[in-house]
PDB file of N, CA and C in Angstrom:
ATOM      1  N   UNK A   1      32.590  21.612 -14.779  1.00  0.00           N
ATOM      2  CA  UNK A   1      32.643  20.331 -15.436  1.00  0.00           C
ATOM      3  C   UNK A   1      33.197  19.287 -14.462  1.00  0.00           C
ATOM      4  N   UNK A   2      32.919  18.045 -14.361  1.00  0.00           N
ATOM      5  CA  UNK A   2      32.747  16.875 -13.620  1.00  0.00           C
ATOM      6  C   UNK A   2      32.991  15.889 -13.901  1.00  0.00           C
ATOM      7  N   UNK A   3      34.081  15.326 -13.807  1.00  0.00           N
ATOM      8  CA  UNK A   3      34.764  14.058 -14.577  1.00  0.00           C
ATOM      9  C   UNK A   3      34.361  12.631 -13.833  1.00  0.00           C
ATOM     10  N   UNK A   4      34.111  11.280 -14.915  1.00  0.00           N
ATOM     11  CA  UNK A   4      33.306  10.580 -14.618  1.00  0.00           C
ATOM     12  C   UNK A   4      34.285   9.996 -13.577  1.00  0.00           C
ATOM     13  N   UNK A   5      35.148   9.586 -12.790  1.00  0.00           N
ATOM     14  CA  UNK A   5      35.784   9.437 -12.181  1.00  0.00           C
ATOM     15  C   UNK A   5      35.267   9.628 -11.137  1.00  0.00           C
ATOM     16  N   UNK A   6      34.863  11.314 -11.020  1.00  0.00           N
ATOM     17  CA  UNK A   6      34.629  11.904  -9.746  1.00  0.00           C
ATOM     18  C   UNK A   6      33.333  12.064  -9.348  1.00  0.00           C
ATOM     19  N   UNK A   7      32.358  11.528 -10.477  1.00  0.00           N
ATOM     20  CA  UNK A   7      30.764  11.187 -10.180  1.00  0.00           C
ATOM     21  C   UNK A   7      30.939  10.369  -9.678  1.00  0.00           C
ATOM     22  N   UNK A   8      31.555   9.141 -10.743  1.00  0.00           N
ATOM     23  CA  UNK A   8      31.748   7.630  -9.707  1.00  0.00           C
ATOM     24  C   UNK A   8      31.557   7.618  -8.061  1.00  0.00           C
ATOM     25  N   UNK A   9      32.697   8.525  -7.926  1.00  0.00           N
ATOM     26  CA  UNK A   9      33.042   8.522  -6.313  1.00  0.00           C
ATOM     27  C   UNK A   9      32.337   9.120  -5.474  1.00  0.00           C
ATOM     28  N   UNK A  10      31.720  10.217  -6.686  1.00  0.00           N
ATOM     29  CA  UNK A  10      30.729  11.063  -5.126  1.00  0.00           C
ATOM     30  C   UNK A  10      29.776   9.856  -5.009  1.00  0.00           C
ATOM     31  N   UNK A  11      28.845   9.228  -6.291  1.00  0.00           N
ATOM     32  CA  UNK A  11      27.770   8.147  -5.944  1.00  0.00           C
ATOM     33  C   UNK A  11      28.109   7.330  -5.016  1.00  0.00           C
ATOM     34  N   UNK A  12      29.129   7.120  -4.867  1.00  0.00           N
ATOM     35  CA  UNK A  12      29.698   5.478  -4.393  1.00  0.00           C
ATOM     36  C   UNK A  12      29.551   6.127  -2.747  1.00  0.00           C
ATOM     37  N   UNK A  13      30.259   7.253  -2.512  1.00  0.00           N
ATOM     38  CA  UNK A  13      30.311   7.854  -1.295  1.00  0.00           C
ATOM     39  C   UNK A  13      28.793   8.486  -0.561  1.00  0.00           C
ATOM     40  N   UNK A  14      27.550   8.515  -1.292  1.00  0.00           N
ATOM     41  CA  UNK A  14      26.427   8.944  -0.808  1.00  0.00           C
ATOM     42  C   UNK A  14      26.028   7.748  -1.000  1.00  0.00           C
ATOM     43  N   UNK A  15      25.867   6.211  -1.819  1.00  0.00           N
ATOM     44  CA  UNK A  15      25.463   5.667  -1.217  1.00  0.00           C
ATOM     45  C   UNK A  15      25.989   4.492  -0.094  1.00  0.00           C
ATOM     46  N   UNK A  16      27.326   4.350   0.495  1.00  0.00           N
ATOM     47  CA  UNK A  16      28.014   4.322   1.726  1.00  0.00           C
ATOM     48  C   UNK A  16      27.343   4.850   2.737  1.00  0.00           C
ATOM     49  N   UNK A  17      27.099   6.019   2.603  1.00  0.00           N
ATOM     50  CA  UNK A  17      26.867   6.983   3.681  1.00  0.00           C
ATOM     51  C   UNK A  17      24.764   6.964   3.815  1.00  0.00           C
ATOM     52  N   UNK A  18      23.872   6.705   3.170  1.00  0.00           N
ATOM     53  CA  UNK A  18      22.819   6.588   2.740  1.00  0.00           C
ATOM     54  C   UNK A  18      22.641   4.849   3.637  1.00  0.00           C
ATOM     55  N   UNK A  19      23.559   3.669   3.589  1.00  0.00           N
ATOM     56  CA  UNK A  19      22.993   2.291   3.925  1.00  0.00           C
ATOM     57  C   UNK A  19      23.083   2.544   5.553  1.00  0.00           C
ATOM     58  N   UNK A  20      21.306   1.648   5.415  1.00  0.00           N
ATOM     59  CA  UNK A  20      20.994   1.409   6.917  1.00  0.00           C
ATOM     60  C   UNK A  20      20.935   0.249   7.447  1.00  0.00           C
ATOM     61  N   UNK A  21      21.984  -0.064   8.572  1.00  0.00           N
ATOM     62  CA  UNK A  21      21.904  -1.859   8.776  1.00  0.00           C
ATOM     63  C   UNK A  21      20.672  -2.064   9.397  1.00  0.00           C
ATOM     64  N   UNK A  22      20.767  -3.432   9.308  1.00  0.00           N
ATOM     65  CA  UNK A  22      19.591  -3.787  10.522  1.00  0.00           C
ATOM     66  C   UNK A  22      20.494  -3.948  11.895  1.00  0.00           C
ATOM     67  N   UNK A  23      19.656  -3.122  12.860  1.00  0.00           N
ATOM     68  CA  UNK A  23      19.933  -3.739  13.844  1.00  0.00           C
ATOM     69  C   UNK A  23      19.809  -5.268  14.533  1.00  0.00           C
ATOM     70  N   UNK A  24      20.485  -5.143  15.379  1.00  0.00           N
ATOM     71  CA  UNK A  24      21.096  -7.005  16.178  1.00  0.00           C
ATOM     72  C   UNK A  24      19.927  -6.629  17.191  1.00  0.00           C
ATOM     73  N   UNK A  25      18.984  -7.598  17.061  1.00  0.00           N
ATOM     74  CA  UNK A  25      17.409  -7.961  18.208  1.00  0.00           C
ATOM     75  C   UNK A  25      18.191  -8.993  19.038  1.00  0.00           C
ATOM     76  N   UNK A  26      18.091  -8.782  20.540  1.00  0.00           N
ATOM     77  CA  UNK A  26      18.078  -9.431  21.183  1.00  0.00           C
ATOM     78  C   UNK A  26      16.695 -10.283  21.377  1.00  0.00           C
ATOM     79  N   UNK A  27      17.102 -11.549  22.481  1.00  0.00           N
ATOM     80  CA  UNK A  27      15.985 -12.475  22.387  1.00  0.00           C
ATOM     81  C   UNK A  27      14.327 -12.081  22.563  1.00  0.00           C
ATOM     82  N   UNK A  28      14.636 -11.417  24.044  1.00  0.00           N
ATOM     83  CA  UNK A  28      13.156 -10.387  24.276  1.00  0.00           C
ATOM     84  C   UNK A  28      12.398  -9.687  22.740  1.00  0.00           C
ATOM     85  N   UNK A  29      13.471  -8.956  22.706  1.00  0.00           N
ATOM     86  CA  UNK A  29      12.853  -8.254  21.648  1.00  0.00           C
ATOM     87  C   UNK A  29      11.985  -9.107  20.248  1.00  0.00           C
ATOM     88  N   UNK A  30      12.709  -9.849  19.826  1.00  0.00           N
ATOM     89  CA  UNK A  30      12.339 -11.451  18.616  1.00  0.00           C
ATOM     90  C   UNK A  30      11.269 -11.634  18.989  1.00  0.00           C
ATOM     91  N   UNK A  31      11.170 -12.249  20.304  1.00  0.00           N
ATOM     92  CA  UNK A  31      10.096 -12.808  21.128  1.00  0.00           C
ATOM     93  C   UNK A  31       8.260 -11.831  21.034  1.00  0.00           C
ATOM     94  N   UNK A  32       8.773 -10.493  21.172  1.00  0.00           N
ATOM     95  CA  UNK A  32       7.751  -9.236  21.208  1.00  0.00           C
ATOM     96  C   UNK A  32       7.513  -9.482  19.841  1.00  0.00           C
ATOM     97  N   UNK A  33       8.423  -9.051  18.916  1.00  0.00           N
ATOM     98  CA  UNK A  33       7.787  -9.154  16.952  1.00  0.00           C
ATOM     99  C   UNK A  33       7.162  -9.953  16.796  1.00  0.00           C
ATOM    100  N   UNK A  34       7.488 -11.522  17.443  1.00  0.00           N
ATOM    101  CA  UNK A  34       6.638 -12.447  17.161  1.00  0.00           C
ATOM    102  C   UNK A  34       5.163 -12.643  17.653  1.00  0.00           C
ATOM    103  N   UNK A  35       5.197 -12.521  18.834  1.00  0.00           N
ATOM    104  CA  UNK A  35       4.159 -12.227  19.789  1.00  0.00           C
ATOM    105  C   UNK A  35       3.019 -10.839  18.735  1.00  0.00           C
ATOM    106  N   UNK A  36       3.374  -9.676  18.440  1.00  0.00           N
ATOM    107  CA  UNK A  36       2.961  -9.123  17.774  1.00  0.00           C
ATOM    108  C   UNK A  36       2.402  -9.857  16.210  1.00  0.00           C
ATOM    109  N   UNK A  37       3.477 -10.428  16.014  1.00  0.00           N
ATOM    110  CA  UNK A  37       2.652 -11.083  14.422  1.00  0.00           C
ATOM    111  C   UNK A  37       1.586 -12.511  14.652  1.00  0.00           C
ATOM    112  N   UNK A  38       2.061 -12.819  15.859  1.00  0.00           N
ATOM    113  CA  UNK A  38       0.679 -14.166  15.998  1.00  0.00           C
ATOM    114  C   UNK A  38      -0.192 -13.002  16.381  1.00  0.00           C
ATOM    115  N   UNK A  39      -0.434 -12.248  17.461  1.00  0.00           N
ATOM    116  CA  UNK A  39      -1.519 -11.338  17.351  1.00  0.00           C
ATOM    117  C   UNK A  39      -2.299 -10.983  15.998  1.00  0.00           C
ATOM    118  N   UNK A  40      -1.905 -10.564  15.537  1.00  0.00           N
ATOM    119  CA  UNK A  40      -2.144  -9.931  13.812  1.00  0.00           C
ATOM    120  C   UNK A  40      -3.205 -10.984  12.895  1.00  0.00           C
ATOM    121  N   UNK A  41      -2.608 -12.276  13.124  1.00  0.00           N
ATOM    122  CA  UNK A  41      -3.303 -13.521  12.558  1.00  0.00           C
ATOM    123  C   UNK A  41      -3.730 -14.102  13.174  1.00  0.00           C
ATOM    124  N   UNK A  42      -3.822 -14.067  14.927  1.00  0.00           N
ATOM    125  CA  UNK A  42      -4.974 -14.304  15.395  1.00  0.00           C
ATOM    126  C   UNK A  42      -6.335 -13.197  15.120  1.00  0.00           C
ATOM    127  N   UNK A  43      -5.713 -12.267  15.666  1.00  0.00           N
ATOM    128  CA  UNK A  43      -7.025 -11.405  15.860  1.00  0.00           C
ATOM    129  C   UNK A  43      -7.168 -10.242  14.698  1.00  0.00           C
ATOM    130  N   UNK A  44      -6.420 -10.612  13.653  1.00  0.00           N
ATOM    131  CA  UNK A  44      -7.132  -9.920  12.593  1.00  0.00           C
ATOM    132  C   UNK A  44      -6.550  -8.460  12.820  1.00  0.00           C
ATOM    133  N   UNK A  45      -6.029  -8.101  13.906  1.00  0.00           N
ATOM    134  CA  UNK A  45      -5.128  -6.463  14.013  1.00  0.00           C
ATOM    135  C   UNK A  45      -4.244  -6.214  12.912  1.00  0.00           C
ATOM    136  N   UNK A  46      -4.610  -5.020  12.513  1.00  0.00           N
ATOM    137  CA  UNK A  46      -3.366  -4.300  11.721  1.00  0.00           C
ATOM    138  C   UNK A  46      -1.792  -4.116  12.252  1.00  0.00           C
ATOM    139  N   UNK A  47      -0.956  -3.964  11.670  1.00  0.00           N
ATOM    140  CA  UNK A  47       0.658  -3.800  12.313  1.00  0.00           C
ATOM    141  C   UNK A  47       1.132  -2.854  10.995  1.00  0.00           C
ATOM    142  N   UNK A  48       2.516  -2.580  11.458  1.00  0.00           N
ATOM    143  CA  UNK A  48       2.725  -1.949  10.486  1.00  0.00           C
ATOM    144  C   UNK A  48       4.461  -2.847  10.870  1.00  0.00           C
ATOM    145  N   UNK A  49       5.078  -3.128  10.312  1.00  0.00           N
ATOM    146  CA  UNK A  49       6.244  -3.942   9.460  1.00  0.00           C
ATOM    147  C   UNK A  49       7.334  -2.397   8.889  1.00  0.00           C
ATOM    148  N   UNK A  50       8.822  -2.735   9.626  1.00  0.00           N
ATOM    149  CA  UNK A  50       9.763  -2.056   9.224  1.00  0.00           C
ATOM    150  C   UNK A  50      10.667  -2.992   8.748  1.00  0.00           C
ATOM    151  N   UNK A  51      10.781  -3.098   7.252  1.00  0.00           N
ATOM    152  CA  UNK A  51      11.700  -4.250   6.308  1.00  0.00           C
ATOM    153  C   UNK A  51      12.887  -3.572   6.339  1.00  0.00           C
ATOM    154  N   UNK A  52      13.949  -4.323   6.621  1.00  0.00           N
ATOM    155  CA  UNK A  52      15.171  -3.436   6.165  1.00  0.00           C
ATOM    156  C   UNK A  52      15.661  -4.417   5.096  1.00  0.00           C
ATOM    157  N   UNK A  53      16.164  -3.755   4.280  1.00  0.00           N
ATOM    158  CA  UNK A  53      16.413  -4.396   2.663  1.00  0.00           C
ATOM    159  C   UNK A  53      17.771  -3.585   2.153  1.00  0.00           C
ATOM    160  N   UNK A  54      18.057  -3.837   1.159  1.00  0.00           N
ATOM    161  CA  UNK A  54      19.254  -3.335   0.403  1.00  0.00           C
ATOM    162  C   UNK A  54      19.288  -1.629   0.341  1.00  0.00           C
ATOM    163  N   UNK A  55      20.163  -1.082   1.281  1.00  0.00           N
ATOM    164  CA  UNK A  55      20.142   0.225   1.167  1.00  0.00           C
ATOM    165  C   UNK A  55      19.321   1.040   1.790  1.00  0.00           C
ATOM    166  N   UNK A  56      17.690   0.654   2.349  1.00  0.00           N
ATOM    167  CA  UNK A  56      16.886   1.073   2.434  1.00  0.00           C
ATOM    168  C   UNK A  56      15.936   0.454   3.427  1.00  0.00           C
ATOM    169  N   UNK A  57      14.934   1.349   3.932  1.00  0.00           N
ATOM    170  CA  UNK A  57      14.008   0.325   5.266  1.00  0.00           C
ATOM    171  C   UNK A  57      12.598   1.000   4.527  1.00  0.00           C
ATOM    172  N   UNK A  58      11.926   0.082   4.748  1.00  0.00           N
ATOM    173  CA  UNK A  58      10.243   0.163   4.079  1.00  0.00           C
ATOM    174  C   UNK A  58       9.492  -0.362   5.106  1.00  0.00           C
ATOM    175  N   UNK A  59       8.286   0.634   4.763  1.00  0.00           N
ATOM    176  CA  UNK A  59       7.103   0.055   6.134  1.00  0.00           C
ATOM    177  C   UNK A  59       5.974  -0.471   4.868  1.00  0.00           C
ATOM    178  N   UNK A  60       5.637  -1.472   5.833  1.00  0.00           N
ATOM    179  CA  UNK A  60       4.445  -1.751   5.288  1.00  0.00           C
ATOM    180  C   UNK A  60       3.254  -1.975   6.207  1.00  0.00           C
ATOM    181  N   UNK A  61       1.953  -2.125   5.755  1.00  0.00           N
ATOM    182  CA  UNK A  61       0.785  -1.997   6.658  1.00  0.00           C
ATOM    183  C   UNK A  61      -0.055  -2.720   6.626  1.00  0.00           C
ATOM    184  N   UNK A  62      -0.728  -3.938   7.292  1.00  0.00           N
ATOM    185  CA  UNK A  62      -1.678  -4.969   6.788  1.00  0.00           C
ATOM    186  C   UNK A  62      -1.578  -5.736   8.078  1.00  0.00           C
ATOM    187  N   UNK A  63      -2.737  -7.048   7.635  1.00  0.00           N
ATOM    188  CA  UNK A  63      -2.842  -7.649   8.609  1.00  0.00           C
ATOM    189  C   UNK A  63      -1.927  -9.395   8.223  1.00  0.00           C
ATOM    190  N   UNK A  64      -1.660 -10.199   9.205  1.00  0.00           N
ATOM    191  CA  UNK A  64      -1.109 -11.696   8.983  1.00  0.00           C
ATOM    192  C   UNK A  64      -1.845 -12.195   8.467  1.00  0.00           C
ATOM    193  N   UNK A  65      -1.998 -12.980   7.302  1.00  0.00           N
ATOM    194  CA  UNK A  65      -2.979 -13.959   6.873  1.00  0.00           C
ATOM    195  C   UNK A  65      -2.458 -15.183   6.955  1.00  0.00           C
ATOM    196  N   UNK A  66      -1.622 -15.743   6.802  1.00  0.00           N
ATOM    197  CA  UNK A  66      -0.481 -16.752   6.835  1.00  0.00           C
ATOM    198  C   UNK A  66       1.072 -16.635   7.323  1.00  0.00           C
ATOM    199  N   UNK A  67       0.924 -17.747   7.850  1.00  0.00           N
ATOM    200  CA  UNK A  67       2.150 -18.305   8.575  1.00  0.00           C
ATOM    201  C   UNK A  67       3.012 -18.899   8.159  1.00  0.00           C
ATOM    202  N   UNK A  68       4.142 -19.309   7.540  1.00  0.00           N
ATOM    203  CA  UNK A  68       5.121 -20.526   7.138  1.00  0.00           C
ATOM    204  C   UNK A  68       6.315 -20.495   7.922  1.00  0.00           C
ATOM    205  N   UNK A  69       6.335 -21.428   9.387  1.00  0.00           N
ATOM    206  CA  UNK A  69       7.198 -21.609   9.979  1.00  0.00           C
ATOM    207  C   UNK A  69       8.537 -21.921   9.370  1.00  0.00           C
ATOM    208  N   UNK A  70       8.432 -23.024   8.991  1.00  0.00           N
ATOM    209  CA  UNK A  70       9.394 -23.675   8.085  1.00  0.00           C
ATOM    210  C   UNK A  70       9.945 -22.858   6.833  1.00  0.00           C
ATOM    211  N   UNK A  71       9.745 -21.772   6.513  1.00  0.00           N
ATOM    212  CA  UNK A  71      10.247 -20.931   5.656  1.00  0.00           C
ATOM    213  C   UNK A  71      10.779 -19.532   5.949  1.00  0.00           C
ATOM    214  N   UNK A  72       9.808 -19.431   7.662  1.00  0.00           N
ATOM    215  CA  UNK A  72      10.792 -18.040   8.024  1.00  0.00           C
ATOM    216  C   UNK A  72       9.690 -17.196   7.466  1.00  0.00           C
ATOM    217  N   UNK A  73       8.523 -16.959   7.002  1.00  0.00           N
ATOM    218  CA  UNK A  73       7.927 -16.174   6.266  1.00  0.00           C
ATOM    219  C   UNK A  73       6.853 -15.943   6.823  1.00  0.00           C
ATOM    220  N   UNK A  74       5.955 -14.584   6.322  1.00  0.00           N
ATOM    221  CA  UNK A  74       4.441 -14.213   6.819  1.00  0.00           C
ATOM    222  C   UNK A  74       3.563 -13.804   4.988  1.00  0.00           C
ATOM    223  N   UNK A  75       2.456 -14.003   5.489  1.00  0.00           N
ATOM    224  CA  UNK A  75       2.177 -12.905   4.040  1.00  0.00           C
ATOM    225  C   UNK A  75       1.204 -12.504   4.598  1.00  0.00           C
ATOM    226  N   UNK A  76       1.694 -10.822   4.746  1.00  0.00           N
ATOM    227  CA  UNK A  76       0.568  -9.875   5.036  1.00  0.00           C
ATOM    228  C   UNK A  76       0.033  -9.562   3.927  1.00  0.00           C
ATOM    229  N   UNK A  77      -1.155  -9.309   4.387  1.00  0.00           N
ATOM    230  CA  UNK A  77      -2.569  -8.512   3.417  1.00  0.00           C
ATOM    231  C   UNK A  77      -2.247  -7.417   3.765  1.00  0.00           C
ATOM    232  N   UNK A  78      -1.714  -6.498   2.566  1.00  0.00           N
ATOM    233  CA  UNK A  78      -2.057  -5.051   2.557  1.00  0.00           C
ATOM    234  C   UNK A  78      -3.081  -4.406   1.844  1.00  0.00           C
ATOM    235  N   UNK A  79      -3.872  -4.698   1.068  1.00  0.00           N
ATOM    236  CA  UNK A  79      -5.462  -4.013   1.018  1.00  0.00           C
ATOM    237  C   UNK A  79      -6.456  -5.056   0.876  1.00  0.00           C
ATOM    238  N   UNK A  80      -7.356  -4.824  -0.044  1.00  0.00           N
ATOM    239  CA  UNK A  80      -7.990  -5.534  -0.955  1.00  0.00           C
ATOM    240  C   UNK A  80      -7.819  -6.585  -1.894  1.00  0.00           C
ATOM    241  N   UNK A  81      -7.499  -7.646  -1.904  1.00  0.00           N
ATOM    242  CA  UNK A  81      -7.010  -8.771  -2.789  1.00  0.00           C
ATOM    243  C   UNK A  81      -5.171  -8.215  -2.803  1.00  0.00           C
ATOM    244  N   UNK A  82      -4.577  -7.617  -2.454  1.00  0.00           N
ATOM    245  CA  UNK A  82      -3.730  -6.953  -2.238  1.00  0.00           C
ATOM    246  C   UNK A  82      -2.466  -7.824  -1.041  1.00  0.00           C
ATOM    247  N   UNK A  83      -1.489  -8.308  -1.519  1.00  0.00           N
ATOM    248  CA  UNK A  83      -0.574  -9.025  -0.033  1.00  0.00           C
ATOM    249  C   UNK A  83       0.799  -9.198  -0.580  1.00  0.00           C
ATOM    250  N   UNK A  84       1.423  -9.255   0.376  1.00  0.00           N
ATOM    251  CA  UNK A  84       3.172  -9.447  -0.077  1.00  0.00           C
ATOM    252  C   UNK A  84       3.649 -10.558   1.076  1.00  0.00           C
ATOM    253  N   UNK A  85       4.576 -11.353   0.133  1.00  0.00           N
ATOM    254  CA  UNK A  85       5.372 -11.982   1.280  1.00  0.00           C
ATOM    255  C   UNK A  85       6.855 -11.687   2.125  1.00  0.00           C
ATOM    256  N   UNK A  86       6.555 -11.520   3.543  1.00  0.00           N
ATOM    257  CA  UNK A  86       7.653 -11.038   3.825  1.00  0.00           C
ATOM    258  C   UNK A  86       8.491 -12.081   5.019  1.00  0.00           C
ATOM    259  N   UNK A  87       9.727 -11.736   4.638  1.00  0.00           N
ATOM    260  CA  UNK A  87      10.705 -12.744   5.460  1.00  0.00           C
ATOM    261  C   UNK A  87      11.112 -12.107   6.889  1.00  0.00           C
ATOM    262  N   UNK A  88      10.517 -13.201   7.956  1.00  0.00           N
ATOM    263  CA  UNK A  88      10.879 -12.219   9.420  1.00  0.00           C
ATOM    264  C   UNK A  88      12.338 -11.837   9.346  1.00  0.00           C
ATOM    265  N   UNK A  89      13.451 -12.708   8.928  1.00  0.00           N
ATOM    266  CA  UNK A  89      14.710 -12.045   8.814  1.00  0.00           C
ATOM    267  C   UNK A  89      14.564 -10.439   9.191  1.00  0.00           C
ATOM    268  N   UNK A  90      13.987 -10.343   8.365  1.00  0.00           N
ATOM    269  CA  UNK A  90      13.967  -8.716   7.237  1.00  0.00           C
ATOM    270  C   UNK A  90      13.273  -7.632   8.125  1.00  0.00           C
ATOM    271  N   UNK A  91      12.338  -8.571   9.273  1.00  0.00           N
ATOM    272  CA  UNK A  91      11.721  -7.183   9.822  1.00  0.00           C
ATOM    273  C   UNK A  91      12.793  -6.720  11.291  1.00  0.00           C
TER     274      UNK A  91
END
């Protein structure tokens, strides 16, 4: 038997131990992601996108369809009528 106390703490302690930061990109590196995502929406190439988000990192797969400088943002097409918007922050 398992007192809620001590669920609390194991959860709290696996997910501590479970979060993945984002790593700190130096300039080069920024420079390459970007370079890679004007590729994508120039020439229509697929990429694949590592989001790091709350707790967790997600890939996604598609091509650039749009650009919004001024917002920091892309929205890849991932299938068929199919797209998400994602914040370069994040990749």
């Amino acid at each position: 038997m398992m007192l809620p106390q001590h669920k609390s703490a194991i959860i709290e302690d696996q997910l501590r131990h479970s979060y993945i930061a984002q790593p700190t990109l130096d300039e080069q590196e920024v420079e390459r992601i970007e370079g890679v995502l004007a590729r994508s929406f120039r020439e229509g190439r697929a990429i694949i996108l590592k989001l790091f988000g709350d707790r967790k990192v997600i890939e996604l797969q598609g091509v650039v369809t749009v650009v919004q400088t001024y917002r920091r943002e892309i929205k890849l097409s991932t299938g068929a009528g199919e797209w998400e918007w994602v914040q370069i922050l994040k990749i």
